[in-house]
C-alpha atoms as a PDB file:
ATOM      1  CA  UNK A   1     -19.877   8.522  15.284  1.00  0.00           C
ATOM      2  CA  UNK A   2     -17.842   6.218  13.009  1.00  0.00           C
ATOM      3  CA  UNK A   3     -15.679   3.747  13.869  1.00  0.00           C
ATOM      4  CA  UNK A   4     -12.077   5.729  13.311  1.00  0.00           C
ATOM      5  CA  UNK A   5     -10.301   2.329  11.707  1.00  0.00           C
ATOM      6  CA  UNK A   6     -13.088   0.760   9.821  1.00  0.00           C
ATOM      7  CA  UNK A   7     -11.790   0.303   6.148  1.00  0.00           C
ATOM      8  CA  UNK A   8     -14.276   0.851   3.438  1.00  0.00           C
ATOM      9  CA  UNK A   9     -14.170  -0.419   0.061  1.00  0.00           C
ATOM     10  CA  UNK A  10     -16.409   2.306  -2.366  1.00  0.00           C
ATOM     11  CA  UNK A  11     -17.170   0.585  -6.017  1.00  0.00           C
ATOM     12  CA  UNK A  12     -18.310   3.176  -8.363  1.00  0.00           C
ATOM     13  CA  UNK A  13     -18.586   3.350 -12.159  1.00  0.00           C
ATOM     14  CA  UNK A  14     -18.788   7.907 -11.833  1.00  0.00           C
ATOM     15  CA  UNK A  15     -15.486   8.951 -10.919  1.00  0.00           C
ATOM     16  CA  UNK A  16     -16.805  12.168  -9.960  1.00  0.00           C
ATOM     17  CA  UNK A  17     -18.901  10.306  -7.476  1.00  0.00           C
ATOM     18  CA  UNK A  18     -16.020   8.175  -6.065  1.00  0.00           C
ATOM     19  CA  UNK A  19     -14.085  10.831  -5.617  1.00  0.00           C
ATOM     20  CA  UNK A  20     -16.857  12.828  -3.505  1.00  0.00           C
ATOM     21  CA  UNK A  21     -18.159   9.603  -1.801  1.00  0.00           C
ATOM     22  CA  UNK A  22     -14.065   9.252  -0.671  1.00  0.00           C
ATOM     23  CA  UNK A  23     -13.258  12.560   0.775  1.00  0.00           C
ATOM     24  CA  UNK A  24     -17.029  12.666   2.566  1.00  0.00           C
ATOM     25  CA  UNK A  25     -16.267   9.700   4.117  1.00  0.00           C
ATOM     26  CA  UNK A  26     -12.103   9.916   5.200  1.00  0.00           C
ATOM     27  CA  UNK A  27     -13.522  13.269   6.638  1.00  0.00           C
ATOM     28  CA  UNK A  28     -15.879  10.941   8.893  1.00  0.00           C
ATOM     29  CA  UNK A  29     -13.450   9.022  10.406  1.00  0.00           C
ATOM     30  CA  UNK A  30     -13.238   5.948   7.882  1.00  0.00           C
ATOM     31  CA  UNK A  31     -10.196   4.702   5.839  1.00  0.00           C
ATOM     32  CA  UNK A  32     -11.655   4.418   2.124  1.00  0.00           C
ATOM     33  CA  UNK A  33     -10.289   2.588  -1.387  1.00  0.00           C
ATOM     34  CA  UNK A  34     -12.253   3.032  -4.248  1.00  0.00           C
ATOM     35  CA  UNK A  35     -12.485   0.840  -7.375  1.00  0.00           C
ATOM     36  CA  UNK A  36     -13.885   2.121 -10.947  1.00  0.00           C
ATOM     37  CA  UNK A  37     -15.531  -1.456 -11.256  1.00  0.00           C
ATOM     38  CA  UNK A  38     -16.101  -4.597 -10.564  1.00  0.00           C
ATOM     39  CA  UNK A  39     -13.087  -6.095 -11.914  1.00  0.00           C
ATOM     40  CA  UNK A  40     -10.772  -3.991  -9.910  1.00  0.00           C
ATOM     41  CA  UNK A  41     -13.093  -4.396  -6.611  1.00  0.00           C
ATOM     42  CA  UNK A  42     -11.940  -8.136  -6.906  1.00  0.00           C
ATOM     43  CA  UNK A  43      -8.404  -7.221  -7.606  1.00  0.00           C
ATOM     44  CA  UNK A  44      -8.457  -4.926  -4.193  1.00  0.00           C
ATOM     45  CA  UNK A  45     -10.298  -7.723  -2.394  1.00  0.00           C
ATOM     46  CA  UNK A  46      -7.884 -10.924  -3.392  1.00  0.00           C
ATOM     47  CA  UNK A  47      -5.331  -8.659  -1.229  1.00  0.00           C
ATOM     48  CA  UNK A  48      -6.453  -6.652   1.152  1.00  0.00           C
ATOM     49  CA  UNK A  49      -9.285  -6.867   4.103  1.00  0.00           C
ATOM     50  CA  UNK A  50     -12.267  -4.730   4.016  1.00  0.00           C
ATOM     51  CA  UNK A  51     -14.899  -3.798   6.602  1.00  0.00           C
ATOM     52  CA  UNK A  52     -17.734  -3.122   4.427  1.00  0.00           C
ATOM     53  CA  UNK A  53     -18.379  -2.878   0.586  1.00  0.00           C
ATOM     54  CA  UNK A  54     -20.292   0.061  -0.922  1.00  0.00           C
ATOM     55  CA  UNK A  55     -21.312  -1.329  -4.253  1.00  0.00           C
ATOM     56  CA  UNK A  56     -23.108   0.559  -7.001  1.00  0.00           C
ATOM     57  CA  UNK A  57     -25.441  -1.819  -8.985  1.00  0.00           C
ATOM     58  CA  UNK A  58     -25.417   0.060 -12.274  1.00  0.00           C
ATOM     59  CA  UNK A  59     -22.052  -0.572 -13.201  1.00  0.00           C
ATOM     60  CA  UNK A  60     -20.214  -2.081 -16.853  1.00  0.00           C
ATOM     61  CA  UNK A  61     -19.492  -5.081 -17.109  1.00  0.00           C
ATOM     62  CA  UNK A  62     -20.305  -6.866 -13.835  1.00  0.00           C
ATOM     63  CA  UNK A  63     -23.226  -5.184 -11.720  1.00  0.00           C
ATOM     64  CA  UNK A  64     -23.094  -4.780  -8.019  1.00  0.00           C
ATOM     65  CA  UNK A  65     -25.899  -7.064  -7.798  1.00  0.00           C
ATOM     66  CA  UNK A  66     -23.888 -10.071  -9.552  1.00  0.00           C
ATOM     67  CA  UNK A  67     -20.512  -9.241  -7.747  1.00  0.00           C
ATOM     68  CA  UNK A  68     -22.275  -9.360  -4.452  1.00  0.00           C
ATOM     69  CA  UNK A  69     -24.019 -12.723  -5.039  1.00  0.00           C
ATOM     70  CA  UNK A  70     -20.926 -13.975  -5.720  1.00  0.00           C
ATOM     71  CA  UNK A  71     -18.728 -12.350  -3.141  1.00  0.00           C
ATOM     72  CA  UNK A  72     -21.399 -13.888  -0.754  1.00  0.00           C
ATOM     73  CA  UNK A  73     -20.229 -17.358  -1.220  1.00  0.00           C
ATOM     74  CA  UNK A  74     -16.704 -16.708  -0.443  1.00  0.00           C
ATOM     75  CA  UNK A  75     -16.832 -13.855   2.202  1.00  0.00           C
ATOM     76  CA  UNK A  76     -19.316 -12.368   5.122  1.00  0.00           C
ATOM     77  CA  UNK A  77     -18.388  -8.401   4.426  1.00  0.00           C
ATOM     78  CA  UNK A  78     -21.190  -6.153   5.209  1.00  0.00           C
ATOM     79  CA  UNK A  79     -22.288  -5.329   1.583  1.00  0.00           C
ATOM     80  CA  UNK A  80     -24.374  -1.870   1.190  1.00  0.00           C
ATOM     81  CA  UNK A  81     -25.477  -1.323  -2.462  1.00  0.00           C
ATOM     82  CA  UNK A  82     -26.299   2.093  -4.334  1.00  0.00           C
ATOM     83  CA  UNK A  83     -29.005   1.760  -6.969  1.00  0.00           C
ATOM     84  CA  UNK A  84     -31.114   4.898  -9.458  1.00  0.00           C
ATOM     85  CA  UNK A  85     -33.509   1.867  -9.279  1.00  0.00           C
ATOM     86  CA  UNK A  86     -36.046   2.402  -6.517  1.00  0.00           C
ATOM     87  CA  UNK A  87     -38.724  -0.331  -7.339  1.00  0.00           C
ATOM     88  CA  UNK A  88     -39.411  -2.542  -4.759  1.00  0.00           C
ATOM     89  CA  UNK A  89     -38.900  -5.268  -6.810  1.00  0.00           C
ATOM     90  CA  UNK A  90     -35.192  -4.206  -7.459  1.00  0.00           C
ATOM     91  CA  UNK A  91     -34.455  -3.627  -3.580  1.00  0.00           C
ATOM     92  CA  UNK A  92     -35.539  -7.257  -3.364  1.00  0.00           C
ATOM     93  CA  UNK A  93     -33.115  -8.517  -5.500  1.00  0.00           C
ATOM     94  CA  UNK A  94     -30.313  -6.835  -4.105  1.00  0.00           C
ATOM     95  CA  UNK A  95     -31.482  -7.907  -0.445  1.00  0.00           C
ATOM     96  CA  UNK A  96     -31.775 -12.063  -1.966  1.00  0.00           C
ATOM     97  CA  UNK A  97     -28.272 -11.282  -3.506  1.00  0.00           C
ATOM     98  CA  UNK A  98     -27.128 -11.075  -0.372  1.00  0.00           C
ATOM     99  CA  UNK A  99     -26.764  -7.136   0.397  1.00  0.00           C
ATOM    100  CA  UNK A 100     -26.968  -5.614   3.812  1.00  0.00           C
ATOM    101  CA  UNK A 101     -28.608  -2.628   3.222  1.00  0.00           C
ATOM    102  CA  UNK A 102     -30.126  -0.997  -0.372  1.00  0.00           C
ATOM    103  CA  UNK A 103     -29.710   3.067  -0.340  1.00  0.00           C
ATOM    104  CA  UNK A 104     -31.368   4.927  -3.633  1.00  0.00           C
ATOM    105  CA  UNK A 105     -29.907   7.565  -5.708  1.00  0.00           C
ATOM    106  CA  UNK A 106     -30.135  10.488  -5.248  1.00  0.00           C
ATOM    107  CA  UNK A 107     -29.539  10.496  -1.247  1.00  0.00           C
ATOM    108  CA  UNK A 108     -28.362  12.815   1.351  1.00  0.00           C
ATOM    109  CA  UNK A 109     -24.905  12.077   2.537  1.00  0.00           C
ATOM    110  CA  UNK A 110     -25.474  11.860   5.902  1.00  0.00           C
ATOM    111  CA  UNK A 111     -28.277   8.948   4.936  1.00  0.00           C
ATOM    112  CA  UNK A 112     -25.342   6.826   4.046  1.00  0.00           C
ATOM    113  CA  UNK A 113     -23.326   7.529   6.677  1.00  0.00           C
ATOM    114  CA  UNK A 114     -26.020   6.770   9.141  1.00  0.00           C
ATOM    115  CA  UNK A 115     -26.306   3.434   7.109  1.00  0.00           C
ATOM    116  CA  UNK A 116     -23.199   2.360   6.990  1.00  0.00           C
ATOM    117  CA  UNK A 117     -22.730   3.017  10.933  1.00  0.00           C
ATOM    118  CA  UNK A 118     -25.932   1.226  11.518  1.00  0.00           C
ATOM    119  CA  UNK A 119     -24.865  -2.174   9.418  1.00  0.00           C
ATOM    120  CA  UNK A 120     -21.029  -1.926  11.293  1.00  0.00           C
ATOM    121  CA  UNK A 121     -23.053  -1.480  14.945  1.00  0.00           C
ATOM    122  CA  UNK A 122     -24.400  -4.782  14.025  1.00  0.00           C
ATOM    123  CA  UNK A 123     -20.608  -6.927  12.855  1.00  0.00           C
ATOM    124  CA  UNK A 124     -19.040  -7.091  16.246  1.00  0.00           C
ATOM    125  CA  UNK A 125     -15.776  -8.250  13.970  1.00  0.00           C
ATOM    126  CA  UNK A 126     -15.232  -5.209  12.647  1.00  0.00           C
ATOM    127  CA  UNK A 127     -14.791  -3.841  16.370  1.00  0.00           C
ATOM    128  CA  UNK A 128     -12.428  -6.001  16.947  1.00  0.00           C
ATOM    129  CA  UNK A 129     -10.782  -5.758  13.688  1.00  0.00           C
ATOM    130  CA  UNK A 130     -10.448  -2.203  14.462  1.00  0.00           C
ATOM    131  CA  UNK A 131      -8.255  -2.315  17.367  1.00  0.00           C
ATOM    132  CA  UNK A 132      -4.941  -3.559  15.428  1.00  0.00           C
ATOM    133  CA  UNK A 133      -5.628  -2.445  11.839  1.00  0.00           C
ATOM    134  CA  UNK A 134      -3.610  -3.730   8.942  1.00  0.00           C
ATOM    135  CA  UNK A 135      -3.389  -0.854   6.669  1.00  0.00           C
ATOM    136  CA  UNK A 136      -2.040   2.741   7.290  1.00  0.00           C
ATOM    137  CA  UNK A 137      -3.903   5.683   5.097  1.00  0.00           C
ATOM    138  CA  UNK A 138      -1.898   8.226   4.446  1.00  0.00           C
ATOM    139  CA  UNK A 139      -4.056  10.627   2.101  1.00  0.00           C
ATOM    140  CA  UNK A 140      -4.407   8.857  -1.398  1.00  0.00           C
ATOM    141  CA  UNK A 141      -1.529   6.159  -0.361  1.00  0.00           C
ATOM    142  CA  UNK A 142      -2.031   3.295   1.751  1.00  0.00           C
ATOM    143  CA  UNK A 143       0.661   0.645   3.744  1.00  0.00           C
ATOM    144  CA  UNK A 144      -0.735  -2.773   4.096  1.00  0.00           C
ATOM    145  CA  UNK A 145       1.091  -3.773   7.142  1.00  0.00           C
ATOM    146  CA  UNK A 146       0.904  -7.740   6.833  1.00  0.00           C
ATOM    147  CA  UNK A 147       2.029  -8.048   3.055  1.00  0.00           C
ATOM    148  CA  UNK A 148       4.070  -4.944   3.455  1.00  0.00           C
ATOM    149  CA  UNK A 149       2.935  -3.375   0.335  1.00  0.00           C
ATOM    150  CA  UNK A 150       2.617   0.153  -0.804  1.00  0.00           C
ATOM    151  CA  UNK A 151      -0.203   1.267  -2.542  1.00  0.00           C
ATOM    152  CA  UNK A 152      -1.364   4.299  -4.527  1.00  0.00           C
ATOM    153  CA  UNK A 153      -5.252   4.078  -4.984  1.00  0.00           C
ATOM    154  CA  UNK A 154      -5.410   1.266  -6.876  1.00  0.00           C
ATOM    155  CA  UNK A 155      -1.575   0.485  -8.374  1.00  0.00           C
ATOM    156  CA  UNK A 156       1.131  -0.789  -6.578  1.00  0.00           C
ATOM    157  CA  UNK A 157       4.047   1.483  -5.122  1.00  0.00           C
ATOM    158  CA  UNK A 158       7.427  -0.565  -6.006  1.00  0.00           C
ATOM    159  CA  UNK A 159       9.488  -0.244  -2.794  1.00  0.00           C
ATOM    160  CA  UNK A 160      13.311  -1.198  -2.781  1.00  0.00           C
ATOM    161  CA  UNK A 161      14.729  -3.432  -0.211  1.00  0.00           C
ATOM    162  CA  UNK A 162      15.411  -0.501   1.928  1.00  0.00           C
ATOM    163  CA  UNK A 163      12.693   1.302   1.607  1.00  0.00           C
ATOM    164  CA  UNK A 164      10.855  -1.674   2.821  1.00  0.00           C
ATOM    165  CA  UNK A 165      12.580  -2.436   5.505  1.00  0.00           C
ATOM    166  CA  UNK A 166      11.819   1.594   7.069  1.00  0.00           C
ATOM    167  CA  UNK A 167       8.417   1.014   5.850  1.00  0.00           C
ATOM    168  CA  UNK A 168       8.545  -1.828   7.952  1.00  0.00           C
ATOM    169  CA  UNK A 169      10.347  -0.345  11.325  1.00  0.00           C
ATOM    170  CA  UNK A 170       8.102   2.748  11.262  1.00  0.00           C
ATOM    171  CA  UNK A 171       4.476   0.321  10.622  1.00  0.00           C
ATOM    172  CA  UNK A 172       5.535  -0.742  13.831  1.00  0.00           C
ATOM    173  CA  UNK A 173       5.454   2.329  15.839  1.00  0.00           C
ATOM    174  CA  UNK A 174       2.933   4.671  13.750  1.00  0.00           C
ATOM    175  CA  UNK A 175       3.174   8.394  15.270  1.00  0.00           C
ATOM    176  CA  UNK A 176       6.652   7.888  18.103  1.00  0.00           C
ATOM    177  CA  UNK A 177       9.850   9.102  16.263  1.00  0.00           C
ATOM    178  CA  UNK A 178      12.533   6.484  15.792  1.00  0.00           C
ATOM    179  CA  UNK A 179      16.124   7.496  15.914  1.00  0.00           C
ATOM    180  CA  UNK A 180      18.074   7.584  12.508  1.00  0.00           C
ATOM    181  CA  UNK A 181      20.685   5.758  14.252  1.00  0.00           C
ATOM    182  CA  UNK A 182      18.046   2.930  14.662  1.00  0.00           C
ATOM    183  CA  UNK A 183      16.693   3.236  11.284  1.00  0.00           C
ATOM    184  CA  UNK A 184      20.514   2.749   9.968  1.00  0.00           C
ATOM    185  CA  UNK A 185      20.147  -0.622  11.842  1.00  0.00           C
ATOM    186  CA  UNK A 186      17.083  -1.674  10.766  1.00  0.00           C
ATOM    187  CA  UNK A 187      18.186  -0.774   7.222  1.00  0.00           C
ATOM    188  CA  UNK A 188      20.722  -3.212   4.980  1.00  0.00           C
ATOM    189  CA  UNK A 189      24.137  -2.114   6.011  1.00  0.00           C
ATOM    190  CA  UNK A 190      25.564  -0.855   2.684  1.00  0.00           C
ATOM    191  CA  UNK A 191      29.012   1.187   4.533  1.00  0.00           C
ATOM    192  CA  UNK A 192      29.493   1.738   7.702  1.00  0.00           C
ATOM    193  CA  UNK A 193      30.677   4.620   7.918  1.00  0.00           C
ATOM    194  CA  UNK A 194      28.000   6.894   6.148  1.00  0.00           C
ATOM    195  CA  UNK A 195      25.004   4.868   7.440  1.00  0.00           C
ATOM    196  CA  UNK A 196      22.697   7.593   8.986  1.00  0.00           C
ATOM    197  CA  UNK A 197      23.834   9.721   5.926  1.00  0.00           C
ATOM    198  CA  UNK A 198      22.456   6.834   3.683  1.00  0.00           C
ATOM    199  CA  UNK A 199      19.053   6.800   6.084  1.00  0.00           C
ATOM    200  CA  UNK A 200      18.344  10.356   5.394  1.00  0.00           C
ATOM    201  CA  UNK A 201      19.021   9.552   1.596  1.00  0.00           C
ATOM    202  CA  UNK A 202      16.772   6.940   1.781  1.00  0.00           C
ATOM    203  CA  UNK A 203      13.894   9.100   3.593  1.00  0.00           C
ATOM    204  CA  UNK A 204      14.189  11.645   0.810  1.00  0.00           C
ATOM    205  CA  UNK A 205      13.148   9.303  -1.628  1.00  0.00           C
ATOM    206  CA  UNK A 206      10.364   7.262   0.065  1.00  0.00           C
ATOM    207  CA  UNK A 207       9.149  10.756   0.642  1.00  0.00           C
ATOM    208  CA  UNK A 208       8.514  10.785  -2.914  1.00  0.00           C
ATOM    209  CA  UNK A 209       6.528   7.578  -3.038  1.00  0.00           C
ATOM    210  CA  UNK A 210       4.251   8.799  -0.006  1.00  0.00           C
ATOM    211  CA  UNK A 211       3.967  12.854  -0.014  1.00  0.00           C
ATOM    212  CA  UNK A 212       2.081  14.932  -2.473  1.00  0.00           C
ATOM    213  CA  UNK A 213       4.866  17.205  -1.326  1.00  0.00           C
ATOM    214  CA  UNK A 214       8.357  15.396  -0.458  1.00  0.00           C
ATOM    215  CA  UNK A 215       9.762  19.027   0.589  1.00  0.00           C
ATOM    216  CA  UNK A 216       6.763  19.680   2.920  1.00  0.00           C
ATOM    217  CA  UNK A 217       6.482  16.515   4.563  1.00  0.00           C
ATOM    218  CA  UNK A 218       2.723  15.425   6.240  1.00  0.00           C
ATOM    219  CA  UNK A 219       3.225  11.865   7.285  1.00  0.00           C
ATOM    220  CA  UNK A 220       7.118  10.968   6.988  1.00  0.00           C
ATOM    221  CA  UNK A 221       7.660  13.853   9.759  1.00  0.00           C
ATOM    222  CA  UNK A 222      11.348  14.790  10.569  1.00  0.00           C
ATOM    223  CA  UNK A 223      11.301  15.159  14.398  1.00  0.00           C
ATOM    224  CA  UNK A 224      14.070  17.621  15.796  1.00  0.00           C
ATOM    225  CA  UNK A 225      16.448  16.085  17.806  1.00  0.00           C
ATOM    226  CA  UNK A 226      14.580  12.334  17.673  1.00  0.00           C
ATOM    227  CA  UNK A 227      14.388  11.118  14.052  1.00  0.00           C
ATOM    228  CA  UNK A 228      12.044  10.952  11.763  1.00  0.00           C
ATOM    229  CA  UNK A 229       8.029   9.613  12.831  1.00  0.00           C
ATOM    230  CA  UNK A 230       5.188   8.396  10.441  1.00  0.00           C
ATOM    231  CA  UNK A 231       2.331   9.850  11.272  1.00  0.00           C
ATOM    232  CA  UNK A 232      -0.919   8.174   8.954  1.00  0.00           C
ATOM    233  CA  UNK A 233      -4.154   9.918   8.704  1.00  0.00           C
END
């Protein structure tokens, strides 16, 4: 069984492939990001932590092979790379560039998930990494706790100073309702007399930014008679 917090970073050229490779794997327990390429992998990785990279080699531009010899010098995440290249002579190079583990195309889905499990047995960090994680999934979005951004795959989710500050308050207490009357305290007063109006204005609208459906809410939950409760994948 996976670790349920381990946060995967999946680098894939196919987005048909990313897409599958995504939903396989958030239905195994793990929090995933995808990138479309190398130069976005390095955007994702100058600002948020990984457990483990899942790098195809064949890629344009920069190939998994040349992002992972680099990445090596500046970072020890487990690195498993995806390859139609089955020589031995290619596995070798991806093992001297530094990879974990080397997985061919085409493969059987629960092959890879038996590899990654097998090469995050062996990083005791990522154990304890797991026990306070620093982003919150919520389907395709994603709260990094520490730089308090929102994110939507791969673009940023501008939040205003309000919105931030919930974002903030409910990070803290993922899944145990909070009281609106709270929330109007954490929030910037704006009038007092119309503040837990104002919260459930703002609500409305950072539902937008974080539900696929703001008038059927799945993770900014309205809980009768408490508040309202965040409740991430």
């Amino acid at each position: 069984m996976s670790d349920p917090q381990a946060h995967l970073l999946v680098v894939d050229d196919d987005e048909r492939i990313r897409g599958l490779l995504q939903k396989f794997l958030i239905r195994n327990g793990f929090l995933v990001t995808t990138a479309r390429d190398a130069a976005q992998a390095r955007r994702l990785l100058a600002g948020l932590d990984f457990d483990m990279l899942v790098l195809d080699v064949m890629m344009p531009g920069e190939d998994g092979i040349s992002l992972t010899r680099d990445l090596r010098g500046q970072m020890a995440v487990p690195i498993l790379l995806l390859t139609a290249k089955g020589e031995t002579q290619n596995r070798i190079e991806g093992l001297e560039a530094g990879a974990d583990d080397y997985l061919v195309k085409p493969f059987e889905p629960k092959e890879l998930l038996l590899r990654i499990n097998a090469i995050l047995r062996r990083m005791p960090q990522v154990k304890a990494a797991a026990q306070a994680p620093k982003v919150l999934q919520m389907g395709a979005v994603r709260y990094d706790i520490d730089r308090g951004e929102l994110w939507r795959g791969a673009d940023p989710v501008k939040l205003t100073a309000t919105e931030a500050q919930l974002m903030r308050a409910f990070a803290a207490q993922p899944g145990r309702p909070i009281s609106r009357d709270r929330l109007a305290g954490d929030a910037p007063a704006e009038d007092s007399g119309g503040q837990e109006r104002a919260v459930d204005v703002q609500i409305t609208r950072l539902r937008r930014k974080i539900e696929d459906d703001p008038k059927m809410p799945r993770y900014l939950q309205t809980v009768r008679g408490e508040g309202y409760m965040l409740q991430p994948d």
